[in-house]
C-alpha atoms as a PDB file:
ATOM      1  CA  UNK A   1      29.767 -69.579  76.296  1.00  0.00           C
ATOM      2  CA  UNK A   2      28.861 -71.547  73.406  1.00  0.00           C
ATOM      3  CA  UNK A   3      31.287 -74.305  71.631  1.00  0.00           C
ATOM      4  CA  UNK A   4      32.202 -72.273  69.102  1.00  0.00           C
ATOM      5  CA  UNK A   5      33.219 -69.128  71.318  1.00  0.00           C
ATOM      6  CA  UNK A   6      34.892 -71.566  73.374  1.00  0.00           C
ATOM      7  CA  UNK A   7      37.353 -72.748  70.563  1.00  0.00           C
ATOM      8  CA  UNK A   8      37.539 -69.217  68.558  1.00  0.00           C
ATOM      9  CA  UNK A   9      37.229 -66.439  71.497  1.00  0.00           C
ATOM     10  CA  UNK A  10      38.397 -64.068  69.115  1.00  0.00           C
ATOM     11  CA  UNK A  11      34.761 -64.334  67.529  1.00  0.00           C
ATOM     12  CA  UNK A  12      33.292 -63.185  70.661  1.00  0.00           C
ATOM     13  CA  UNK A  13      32.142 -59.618  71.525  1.00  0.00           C
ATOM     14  CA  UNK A  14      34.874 -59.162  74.025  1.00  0.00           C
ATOM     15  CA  UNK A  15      38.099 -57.643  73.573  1.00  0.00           C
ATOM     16  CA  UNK A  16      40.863 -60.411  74.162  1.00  0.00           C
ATOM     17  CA  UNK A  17      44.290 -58.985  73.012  1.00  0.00           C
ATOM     18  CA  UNK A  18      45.802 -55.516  72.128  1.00  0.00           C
ATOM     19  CA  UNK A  19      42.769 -53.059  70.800  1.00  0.00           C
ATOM     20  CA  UNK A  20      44.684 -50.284  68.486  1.00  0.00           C
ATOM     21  CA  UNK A  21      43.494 -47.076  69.892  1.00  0.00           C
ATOM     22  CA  UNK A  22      41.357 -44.470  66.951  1.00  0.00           C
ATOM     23  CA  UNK A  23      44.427 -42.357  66.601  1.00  0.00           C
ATOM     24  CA  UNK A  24      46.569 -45.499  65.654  1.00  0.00           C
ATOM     25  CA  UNK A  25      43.444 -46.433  63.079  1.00  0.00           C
ATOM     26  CA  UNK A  26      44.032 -43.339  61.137  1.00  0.00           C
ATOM     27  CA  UNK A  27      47.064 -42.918  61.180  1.00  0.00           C
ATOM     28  CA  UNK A  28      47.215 -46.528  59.771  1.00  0.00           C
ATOM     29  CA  UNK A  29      45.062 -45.676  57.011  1.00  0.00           C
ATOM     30  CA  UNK A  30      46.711 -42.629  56.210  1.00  0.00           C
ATOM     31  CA  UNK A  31      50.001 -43.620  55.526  1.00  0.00           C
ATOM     32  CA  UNK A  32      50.113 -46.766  53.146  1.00  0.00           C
ATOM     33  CA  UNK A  33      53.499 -47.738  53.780  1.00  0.00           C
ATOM     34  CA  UNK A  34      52.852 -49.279  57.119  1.00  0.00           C
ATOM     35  CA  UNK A  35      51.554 -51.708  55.289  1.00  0.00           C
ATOM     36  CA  UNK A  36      54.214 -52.902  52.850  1.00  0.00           C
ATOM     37  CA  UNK A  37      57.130 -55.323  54.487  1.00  0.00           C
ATOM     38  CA  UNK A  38      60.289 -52.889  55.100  1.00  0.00           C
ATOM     39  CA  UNK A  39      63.177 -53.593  52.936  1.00  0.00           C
ATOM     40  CA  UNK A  40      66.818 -53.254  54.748  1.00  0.00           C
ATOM     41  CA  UNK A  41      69.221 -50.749  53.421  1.00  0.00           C
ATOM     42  CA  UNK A  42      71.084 -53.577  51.343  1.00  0.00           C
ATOM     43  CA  UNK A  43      67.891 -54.796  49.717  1.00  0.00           C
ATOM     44  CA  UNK A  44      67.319 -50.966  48.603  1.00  0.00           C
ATOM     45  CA  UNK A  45      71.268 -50.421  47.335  1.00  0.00           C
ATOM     46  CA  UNK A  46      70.800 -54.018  45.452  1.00  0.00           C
ATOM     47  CA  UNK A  47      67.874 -53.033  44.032  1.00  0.00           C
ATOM     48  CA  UNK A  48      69.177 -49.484  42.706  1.00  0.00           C
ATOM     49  CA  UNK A  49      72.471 -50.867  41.623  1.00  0.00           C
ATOM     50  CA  UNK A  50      70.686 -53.638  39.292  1.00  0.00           C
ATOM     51  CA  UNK A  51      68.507 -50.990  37.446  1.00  0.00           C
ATOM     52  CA  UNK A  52      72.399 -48.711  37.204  1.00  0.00           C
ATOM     53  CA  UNK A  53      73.833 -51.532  35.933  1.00  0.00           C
ATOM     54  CA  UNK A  54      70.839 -52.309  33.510  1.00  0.00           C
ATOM     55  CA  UNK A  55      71.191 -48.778  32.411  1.00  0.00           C
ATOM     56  CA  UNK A  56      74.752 -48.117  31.674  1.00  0.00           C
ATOM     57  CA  UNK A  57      75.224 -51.324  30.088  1.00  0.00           C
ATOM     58  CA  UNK A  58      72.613 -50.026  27.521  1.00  0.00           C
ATOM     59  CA  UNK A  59      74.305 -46.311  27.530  1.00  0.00           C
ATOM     60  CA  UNK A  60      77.919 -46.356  28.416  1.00  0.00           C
ATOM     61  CA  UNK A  61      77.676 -42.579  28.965  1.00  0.00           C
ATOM     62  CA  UNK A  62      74.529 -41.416  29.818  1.00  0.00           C
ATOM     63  CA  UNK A  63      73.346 -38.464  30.360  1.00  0.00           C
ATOM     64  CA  UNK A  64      72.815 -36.879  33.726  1.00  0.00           C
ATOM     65  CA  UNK A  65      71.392 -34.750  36.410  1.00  0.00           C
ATOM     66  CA  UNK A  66      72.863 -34.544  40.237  1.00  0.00           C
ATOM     67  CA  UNK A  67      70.695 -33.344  42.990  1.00  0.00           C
ATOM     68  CA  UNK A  68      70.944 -32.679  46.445  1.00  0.00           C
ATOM     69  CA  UNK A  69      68.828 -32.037  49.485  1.00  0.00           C
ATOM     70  CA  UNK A  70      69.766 -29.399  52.061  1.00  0.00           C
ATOM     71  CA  UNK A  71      68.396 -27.389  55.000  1.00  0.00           C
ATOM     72  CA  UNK A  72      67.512 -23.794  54.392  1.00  0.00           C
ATOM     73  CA  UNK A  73      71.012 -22.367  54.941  1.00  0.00           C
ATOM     74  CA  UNK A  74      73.058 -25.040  54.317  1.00  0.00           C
ATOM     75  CA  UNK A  75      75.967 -25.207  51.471  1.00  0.00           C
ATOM     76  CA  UNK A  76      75.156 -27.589  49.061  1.00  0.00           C
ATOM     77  CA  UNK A  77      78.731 -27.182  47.786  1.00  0.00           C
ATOM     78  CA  UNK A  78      80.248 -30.529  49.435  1.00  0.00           C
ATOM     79  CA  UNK A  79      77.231 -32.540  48.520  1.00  0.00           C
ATOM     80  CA  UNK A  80      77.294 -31.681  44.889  1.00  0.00           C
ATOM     81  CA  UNK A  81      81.469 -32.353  45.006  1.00  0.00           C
ATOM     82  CA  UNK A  82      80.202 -35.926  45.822  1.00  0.00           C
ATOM     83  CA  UNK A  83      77.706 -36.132  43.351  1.00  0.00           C
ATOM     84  CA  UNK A  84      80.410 -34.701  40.457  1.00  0.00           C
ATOM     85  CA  UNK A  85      83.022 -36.675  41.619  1.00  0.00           C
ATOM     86  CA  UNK A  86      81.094 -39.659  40.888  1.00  0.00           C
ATOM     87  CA  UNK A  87      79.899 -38.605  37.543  1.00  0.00           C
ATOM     88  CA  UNK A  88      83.671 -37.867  36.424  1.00  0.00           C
ATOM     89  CA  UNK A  89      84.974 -41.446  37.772  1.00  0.00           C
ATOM     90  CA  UNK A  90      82.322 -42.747  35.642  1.00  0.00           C
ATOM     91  CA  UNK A  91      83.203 -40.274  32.680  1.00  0.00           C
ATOM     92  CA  UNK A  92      79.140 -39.684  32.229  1.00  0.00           C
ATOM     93  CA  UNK A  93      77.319 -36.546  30.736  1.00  0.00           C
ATOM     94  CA  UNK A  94      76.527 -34.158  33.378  1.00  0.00           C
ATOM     95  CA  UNK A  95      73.264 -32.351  31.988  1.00  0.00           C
ATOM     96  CA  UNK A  96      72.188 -28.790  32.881  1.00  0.00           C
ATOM     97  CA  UNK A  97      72.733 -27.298  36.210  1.00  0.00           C
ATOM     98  CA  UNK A  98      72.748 -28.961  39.701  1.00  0.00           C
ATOM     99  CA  UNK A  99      69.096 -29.327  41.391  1.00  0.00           C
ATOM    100  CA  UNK A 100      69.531 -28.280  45.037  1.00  0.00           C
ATOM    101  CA  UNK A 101      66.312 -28.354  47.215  1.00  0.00           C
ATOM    102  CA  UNK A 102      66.511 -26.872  50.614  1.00  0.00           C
ATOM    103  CA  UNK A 103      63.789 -27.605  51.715  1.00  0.00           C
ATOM    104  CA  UNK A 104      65.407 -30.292  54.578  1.00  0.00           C
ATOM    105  CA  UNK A 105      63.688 -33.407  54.885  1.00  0.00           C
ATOM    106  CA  UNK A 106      60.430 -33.305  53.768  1.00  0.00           C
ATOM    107  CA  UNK A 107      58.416 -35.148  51.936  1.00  0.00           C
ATOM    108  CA  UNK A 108      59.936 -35.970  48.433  1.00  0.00           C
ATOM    109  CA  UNK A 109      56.631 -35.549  46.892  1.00  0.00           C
ATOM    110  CA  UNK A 110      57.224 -32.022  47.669  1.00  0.00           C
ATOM    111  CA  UNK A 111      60.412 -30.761  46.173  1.00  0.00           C
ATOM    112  CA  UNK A 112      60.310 -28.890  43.388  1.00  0.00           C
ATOM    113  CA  UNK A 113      63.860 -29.789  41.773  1.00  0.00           C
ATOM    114  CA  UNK A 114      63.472 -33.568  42.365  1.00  0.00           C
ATOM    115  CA  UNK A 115      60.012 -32.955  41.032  1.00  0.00           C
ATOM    116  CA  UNK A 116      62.308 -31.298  37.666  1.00  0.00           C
ATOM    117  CA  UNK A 117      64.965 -34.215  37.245  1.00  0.00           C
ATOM    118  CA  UNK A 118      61.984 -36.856  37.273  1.00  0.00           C
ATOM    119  CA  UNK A 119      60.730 -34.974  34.928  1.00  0.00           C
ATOM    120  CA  UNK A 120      63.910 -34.683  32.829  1.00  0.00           C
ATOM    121  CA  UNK A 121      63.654 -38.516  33.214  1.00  0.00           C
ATOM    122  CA  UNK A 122      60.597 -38.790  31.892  1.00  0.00           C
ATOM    123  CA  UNK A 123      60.579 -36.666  28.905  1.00  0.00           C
ATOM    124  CA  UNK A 124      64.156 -38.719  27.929  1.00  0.00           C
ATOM    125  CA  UNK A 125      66.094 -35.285  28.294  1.00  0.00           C
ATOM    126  CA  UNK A 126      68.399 -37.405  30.783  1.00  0.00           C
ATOM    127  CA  UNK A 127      68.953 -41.381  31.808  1.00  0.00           C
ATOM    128  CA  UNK A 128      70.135 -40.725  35.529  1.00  0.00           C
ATOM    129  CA  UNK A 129      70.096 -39.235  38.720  1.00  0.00           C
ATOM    130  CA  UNK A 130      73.558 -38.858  40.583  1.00  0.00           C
ATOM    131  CA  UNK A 131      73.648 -37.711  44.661  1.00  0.00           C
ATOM    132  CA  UNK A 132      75.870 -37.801  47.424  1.00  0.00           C
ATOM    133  CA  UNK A 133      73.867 -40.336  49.341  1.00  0.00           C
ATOM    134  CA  UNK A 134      70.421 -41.340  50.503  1.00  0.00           C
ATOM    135  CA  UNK A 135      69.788 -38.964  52.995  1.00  0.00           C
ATOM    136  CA  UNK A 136      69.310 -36.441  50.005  1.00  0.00           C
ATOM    137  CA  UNK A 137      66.330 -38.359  49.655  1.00  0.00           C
ATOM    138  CA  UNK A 138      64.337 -39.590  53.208  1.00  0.00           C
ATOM    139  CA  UNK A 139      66.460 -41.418  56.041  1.00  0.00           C
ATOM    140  CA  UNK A 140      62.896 -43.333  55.748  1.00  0.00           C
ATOM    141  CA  UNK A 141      63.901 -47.102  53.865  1.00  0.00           C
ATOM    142  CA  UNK A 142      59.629 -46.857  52.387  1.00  0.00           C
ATOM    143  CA  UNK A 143      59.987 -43.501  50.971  1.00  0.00           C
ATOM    144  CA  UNK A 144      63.499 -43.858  49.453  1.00  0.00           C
ATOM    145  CA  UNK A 145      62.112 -47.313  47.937  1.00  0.00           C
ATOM    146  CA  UNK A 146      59.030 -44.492  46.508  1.00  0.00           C
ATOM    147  CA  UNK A 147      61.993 -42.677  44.976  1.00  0.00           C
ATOM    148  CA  UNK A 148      63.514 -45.191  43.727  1.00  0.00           C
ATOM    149  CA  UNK A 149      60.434 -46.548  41.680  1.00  0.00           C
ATOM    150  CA  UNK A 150      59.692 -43.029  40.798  1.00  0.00           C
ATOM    151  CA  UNK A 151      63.146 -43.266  39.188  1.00  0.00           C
ATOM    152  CA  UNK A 152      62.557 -46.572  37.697  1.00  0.00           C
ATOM    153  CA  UNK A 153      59.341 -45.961  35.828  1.00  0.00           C
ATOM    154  CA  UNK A 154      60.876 -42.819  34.249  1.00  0.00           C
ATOM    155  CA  UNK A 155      63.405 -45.144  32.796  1.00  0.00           C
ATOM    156  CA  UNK A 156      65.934 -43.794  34.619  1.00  0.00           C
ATOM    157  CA  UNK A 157      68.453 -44.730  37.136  1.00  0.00           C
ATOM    158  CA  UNK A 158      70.023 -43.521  40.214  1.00  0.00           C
ATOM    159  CA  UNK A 159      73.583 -43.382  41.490  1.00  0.00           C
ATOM    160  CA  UNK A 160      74.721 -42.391  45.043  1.00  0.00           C
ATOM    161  CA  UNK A 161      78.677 -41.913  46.195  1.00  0.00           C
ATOM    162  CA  UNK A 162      77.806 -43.208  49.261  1.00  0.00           C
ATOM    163  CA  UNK A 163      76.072 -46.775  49.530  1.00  0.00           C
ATOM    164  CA  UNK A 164      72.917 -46.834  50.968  1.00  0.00           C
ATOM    165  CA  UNK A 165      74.888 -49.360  54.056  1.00  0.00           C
ATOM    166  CA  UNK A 166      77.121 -46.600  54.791  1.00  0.00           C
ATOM    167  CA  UNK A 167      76.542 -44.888  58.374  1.00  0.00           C
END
């Protein structure tokens, strides 16, 4: 063993610590959010409630669209209640008709009335997104943080009845 190898045996051909096995490597490189740092639940309802307040002190009665996610099956009825009961507190514009995905929790990417409010976002045609709570988004902290960029760069915003710290 040279000098070198001695004082750096990482540099060395032989494996000295934890070797991540070829299924871990893909599955690494397929999903990029593995490699972001995780932001708590607080750090995501901070971050949503700056860009709400940002929003409605700009448009004291915006405009806007509630959504929720169900299971194939499922009532949305009690998760829209939420969602309207939170846009009538705040005495806000409720645009068109609910967007109800049952789909269950899949990928967000992949649901076509989310994919319609972001696009009512977008176009200007609303200025917010109201839901019961974050599960009618991911459970998942990186993909809700997706959403809520997704949100963002539409200009929009995005108010839940439920904080994202809430069991």
């Amino acid at each position: 063993m040279t000098t070198t190898e001695a004082a750096h045996p990482h540099t060395t051909g032989e494996a000295t610590g934890y070797q991540p096995t070829q299924v871990e490597s893909v599955l690494a490189r397929l999903s990029p959010h593995s490699a972001r740092p995780q932001r708590s639940n607080a750090e995501l309802q901070a971050l949503r409630m700056a860009r709400l307040a940002s929003a409605t002190s700009r448009t004291p009665r915006p405009r806007v669209g509630i959504y929720a996610l169900v299971n194939a099956g499922q009532d949305p009825a009690p998760r829209l209640a939420m969602a309207r009961a939170l846009v009538t507190q705040h005495d806000w514009l409720l645009d068109d008709a609910a967007a109800v995905d049952s789909t269950g929790m899949t990928d967000p990417a992949t649901r076509p009335q989310l994919a319609r409010l972001l696009a009512a976002l977008a176009r200007g045609d609303i200025e917010g997104m109201v839901a019961a709570s974050k599960a009618d988004f991911t459970h998942l902290n990186d993909y809700y943080e997706d959403v809520l960029h997704q949100v963002h760069a539409c200009g929009g915003f995005l108010a839940l009845a439920t904080p994202e710290t809430s069991i």
